[in-house]
PDB file of N, CA and C in Angstrom:
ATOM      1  N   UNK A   1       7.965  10.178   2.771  1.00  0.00           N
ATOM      2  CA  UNK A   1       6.667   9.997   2.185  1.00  0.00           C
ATOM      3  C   UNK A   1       6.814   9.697   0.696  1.00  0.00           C
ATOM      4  N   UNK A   2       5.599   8.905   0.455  1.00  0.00           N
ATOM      5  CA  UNK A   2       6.157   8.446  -1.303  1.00  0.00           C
ATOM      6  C   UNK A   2       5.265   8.839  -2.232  1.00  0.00           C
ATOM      7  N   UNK A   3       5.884  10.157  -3.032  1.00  0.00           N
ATOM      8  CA  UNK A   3       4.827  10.518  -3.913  1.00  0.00           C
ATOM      9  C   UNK A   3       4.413   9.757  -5.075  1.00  0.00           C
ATOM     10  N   UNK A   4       3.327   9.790  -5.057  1.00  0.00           N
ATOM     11  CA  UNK A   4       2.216   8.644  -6.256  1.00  0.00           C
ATOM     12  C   UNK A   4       1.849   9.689  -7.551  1.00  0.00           C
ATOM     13  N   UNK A   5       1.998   8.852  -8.587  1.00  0.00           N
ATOM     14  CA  UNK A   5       1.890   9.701 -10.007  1.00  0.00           C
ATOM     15  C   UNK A   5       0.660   8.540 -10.636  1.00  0.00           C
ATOM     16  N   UNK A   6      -0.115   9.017 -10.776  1.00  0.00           N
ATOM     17  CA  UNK A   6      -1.286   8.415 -11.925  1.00  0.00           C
ATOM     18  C   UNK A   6      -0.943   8.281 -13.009  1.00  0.00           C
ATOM     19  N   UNK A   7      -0.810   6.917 -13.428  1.00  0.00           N
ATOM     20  CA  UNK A   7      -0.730   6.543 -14.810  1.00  0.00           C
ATOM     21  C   UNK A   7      -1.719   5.591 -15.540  1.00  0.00           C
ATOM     22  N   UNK A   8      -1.969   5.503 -16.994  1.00  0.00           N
ATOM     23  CA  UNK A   8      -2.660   4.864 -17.500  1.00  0.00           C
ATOM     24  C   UNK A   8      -1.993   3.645 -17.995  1.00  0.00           C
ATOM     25  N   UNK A   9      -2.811   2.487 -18.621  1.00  0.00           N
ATOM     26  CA  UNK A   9      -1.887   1.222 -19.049  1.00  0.00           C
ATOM     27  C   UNK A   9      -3.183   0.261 -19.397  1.00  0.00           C
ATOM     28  N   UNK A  10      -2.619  -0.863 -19.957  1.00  0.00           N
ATOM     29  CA  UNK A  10      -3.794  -2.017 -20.330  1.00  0.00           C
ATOM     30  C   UNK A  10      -3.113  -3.191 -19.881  1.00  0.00           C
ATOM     31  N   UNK A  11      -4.203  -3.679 -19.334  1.00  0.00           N
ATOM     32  CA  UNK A  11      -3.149  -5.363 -19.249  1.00  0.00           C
ATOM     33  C   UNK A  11      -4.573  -6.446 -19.254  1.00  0.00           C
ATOM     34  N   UNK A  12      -4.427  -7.515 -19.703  1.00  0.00           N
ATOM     35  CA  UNK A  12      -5.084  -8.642 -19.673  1.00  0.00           C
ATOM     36  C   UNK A  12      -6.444  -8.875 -18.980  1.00  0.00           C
ATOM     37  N   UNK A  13      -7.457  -8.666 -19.097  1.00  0.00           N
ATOM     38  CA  UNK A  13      -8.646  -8.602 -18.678  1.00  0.00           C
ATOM     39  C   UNK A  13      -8.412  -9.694 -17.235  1.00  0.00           C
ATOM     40  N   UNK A  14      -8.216 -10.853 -17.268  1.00  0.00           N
ATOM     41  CA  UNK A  14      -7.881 -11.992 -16.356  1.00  0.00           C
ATOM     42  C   UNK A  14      -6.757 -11.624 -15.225  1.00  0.00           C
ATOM     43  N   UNK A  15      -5.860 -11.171 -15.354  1.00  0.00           N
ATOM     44  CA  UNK A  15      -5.079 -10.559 -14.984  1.00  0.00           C
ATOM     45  C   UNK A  15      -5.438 -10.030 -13.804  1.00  0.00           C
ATOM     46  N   UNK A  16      -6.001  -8.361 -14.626  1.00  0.00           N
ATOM     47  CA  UNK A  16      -6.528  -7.483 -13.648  1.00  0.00           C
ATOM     48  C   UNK A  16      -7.190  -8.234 -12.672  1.00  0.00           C
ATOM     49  N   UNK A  17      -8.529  -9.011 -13.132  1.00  0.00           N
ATOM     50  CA  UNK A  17      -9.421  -9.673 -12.344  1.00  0.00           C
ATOM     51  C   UNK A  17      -8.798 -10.284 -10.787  1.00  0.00           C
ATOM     52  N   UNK A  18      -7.519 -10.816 -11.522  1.00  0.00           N
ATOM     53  CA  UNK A  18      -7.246 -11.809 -10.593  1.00  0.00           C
ATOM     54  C   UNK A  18      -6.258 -10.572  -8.853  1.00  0.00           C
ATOM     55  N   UNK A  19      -5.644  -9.701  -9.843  1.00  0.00           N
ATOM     56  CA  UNK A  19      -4.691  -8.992  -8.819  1.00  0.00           C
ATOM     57  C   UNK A  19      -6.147  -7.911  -7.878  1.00  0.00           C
ATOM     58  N   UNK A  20      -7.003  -7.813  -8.285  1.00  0.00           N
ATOM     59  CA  UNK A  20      -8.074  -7.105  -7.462  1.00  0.00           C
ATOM     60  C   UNK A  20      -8.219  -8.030  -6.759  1.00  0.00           C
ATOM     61  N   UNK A  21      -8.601  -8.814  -6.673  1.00  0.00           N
ATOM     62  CA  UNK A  21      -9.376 -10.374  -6.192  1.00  0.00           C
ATOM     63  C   UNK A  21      -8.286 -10.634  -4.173  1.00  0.00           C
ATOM     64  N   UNK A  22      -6.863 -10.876  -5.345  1.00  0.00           N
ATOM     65  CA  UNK A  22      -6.092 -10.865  -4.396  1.00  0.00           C
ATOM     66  C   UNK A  22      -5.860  -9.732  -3.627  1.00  0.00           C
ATOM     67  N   UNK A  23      -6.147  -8.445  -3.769  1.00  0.00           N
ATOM     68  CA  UNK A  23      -5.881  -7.218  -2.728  1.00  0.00           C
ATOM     69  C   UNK A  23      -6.822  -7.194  -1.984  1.00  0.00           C
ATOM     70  N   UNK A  24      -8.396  -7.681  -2.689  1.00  0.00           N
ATOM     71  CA  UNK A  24      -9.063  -7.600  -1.816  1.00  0.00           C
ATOM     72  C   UNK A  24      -9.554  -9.209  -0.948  1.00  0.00           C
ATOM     73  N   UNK A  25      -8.557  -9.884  -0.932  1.00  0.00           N
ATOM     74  CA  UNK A  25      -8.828 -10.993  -0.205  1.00  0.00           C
ATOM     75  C   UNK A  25      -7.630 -10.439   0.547  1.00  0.00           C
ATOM     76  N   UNK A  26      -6.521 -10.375   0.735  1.00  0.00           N
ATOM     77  CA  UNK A  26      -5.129  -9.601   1.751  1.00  0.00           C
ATOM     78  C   UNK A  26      -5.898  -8.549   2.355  1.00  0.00           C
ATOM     79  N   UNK A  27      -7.496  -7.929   2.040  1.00  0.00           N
ATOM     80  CA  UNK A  27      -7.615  -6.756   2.690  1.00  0.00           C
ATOM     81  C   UNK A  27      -6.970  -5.641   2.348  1.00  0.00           C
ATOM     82  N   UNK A  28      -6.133  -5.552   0.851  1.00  0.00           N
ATOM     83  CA  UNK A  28      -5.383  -4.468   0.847  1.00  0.00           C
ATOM     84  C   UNK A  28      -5.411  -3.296  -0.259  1.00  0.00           C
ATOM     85  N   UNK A  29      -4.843  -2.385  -0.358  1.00  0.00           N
ATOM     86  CA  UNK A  29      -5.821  -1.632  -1.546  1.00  0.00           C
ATOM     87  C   UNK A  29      -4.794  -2.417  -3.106  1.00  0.00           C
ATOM     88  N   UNK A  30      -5.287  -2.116  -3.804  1.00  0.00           N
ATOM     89  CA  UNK A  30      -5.492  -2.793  -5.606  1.00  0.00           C
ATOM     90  C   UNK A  30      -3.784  -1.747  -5.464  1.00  0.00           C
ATOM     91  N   UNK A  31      -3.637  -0.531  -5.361  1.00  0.00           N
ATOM     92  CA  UNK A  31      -2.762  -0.114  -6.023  1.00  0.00           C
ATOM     93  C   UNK A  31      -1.471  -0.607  -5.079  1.00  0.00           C
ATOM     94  N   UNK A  32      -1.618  -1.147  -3.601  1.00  0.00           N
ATOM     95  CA  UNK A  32      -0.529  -1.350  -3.172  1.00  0.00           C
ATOM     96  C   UNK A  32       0.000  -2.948  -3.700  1.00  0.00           C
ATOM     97  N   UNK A  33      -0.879  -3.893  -4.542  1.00  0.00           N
ATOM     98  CA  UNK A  33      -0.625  -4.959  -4.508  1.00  0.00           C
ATOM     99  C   UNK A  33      -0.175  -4.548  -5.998  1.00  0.00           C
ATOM    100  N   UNK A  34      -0.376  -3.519  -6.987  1.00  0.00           N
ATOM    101  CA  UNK A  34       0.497  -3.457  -7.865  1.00  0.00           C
ATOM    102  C   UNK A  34       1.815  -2.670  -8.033  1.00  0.00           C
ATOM    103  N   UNK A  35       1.989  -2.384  -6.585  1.00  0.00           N
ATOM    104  CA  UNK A  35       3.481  -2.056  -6.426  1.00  0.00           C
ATOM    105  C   UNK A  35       4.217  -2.811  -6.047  1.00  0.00           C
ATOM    106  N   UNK A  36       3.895  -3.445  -5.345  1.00  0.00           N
ATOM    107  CA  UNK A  36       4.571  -4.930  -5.263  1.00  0.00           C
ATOM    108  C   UNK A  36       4.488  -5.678  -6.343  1.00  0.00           C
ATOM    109  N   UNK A  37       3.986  -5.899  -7.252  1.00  0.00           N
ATOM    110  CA  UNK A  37       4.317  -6.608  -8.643  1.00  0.00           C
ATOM    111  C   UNK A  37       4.999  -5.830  -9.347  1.00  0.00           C
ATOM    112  N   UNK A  38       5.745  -4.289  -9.197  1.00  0.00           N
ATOM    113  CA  UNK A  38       6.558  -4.135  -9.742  1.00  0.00           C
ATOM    114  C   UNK A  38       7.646  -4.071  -9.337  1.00  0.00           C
ATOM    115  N   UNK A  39       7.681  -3.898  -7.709  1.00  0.00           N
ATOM    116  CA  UNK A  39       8.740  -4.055  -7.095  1.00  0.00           C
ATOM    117  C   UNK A  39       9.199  -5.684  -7.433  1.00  0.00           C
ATOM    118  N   UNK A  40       8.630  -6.579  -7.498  1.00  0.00           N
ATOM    119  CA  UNK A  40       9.371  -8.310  -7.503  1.00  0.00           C
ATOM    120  C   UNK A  40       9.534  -8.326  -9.432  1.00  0.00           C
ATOM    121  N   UNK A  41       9.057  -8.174  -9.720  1.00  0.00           N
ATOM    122  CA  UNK A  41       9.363  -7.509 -11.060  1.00  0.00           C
ATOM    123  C   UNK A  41      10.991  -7.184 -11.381  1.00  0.00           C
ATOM    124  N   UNK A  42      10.367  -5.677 -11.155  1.00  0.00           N
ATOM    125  CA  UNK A  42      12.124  -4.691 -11.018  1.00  0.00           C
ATOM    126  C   UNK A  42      13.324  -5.562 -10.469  1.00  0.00           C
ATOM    127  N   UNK A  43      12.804  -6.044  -8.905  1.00  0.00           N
ATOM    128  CA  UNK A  43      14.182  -7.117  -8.674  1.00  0.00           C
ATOM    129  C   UNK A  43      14.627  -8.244  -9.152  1.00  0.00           C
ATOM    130  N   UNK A  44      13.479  -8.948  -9.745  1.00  0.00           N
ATOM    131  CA  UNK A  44      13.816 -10.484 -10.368  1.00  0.00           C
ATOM    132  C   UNK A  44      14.226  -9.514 -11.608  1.00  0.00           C
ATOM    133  N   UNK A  45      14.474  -8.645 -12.692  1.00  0.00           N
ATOM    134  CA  UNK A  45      15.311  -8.468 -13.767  1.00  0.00           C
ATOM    135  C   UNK A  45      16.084  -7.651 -13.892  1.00  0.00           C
ATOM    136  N   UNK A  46      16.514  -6.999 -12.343  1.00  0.00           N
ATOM    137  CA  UNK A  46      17.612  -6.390 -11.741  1.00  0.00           C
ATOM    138  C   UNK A  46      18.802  -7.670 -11.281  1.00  0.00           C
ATOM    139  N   UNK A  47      18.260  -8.887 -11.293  1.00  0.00           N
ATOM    140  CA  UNK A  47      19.535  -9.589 -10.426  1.00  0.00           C
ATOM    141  C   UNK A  47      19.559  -9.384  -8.794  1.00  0.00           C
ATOM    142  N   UNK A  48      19.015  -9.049  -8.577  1.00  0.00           N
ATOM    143  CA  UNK A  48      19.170  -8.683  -6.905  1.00  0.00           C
ATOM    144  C   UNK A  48      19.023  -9.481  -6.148  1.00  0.00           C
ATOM    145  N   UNK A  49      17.632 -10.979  -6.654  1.00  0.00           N
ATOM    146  CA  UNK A  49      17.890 -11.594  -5.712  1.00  0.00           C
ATOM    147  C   UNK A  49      17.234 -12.299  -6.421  1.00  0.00           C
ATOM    148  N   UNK A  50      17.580 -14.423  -6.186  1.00  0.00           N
ATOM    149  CA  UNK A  50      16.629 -14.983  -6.775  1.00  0.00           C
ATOM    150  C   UNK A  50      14.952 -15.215  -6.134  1.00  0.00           C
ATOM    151  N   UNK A  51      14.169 -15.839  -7.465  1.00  0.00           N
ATOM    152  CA  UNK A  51      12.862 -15.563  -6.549  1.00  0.00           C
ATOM    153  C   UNK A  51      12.992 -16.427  -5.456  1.00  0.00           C
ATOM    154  N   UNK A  52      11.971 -16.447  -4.841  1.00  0.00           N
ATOM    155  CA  UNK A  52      11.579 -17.122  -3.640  1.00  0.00           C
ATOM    156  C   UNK A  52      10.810 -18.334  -3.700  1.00  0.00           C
ATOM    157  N   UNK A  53      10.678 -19.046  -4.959  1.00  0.00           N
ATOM    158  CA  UNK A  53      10.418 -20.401  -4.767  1.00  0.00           C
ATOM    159  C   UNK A  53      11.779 -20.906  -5.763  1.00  0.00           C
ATOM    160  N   UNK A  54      12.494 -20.229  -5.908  1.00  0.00           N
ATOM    161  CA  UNK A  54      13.746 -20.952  -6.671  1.00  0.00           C
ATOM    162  C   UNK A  54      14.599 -20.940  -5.064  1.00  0.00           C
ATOM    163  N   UNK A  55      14.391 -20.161  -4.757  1.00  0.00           N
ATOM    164  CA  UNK A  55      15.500 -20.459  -3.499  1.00  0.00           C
ATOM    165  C   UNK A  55      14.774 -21.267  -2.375  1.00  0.00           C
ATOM    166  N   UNK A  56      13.119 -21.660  -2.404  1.00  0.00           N
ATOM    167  CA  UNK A  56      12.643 -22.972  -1.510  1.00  0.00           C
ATOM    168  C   UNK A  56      13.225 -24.264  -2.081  1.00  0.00           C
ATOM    169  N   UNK A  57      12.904 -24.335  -3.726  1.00  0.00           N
ATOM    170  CA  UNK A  57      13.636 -25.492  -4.463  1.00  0.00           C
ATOM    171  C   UNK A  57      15.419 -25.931  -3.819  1.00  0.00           C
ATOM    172  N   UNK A  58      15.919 -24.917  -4.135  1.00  0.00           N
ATOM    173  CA  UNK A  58      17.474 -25.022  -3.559  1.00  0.00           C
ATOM    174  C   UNK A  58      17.749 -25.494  -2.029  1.00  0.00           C
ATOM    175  N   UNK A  59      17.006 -24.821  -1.426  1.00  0.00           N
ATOM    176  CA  UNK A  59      17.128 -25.204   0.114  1.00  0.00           C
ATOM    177  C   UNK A  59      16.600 -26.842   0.294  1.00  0.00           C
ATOM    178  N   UNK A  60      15.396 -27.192  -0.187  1.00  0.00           N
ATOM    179  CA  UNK A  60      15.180 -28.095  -0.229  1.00  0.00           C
ATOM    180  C   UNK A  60      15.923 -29.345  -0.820  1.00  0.00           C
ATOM    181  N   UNK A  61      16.599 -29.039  -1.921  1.00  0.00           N
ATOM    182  CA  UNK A  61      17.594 -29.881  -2.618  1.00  0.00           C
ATOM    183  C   UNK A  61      18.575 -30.154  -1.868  1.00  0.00           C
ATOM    184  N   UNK A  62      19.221 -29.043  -1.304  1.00  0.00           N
ATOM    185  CA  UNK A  62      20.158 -29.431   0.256  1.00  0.00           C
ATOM    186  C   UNK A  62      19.882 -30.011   0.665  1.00  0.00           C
ATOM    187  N   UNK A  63      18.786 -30.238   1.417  1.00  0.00           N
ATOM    188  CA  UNK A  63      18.244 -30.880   2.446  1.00  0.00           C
ATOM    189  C   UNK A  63      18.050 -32.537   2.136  1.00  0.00           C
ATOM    190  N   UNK A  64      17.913 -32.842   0.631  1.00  0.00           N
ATOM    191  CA  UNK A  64      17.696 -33.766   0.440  1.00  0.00           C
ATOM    192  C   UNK A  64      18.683 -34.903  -0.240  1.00  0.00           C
ATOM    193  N   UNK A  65      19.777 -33.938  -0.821  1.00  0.00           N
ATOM    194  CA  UNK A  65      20.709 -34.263  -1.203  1.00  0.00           C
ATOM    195  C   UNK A  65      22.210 -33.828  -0.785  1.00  0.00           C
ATOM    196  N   UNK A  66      22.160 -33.901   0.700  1.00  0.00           N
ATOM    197  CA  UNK A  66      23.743 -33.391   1.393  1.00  0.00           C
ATOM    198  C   UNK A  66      24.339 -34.309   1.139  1.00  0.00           C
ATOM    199  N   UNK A  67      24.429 -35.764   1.623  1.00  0.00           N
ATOM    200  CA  UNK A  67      25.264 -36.571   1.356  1.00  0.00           C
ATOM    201  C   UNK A  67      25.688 -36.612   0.448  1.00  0.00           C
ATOM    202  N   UNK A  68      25.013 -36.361  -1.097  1.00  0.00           N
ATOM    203  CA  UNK A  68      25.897 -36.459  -2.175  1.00  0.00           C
ATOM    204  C   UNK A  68      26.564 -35.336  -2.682  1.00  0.00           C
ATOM    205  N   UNK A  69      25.732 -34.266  -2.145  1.00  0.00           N
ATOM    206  CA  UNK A  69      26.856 -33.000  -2.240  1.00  0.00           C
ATOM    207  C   UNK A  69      28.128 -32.950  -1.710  1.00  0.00           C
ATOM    208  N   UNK A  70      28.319 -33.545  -0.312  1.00  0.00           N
ATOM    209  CA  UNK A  70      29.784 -33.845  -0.044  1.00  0.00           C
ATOM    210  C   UNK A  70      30.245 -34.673  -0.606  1.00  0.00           C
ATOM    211  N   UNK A  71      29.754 -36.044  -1.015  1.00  0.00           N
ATOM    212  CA  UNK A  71      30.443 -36.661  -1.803  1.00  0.00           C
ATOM    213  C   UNK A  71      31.105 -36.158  -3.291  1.00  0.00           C
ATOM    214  N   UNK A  72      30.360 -35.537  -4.025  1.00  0.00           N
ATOM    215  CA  UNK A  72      31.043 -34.862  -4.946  1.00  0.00           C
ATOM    216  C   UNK A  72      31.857 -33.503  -4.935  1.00  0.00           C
ATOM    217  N   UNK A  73      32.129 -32.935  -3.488  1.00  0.00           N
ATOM    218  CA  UNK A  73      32.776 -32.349  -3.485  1.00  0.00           C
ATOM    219  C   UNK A  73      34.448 -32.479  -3.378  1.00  0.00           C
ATOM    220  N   UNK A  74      34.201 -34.117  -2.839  1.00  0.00           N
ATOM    221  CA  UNK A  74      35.785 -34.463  -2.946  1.00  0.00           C
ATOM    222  C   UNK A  74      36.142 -34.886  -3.995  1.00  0.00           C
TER     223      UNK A  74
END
């Protein structure tokens, strides 16, 4: 079970607006969609993993450029 600690903070009037907006369009509560912005947060400046439209870019670049990737691999 995951104990929750109340904290205070300020952030960007627009911001806020927008991450309510989105929890409550997912249907989901406000505080779980800002744990997930700190969880992708924490990992994108942990190194753990790249984001997830840098690694659609990459996959896609494969995809579009194999032939010359083998070619310059020889």
């Amino acid at each position: 079970m995951t104990i929750r600690q109340k904290f205070a903070s300020q952030a960007d009037a627009e911001l806020l607006e927008q991450m309510r907006e989105m929890a409550k369009a997912e249907g989901r509560q406000f505080q779980a969609v800002v744990e997930d912005a700190f969880r992708d947060y924490l990992a994108r400046k942990s190194g753990e993993r790249p984001r997830a439209e840098v690694m659609s870019h990459f996959r896609d670049s494969v995809r579009r450029n194999a032939e010359l990737y083998k070619r310059l691999a020889k």
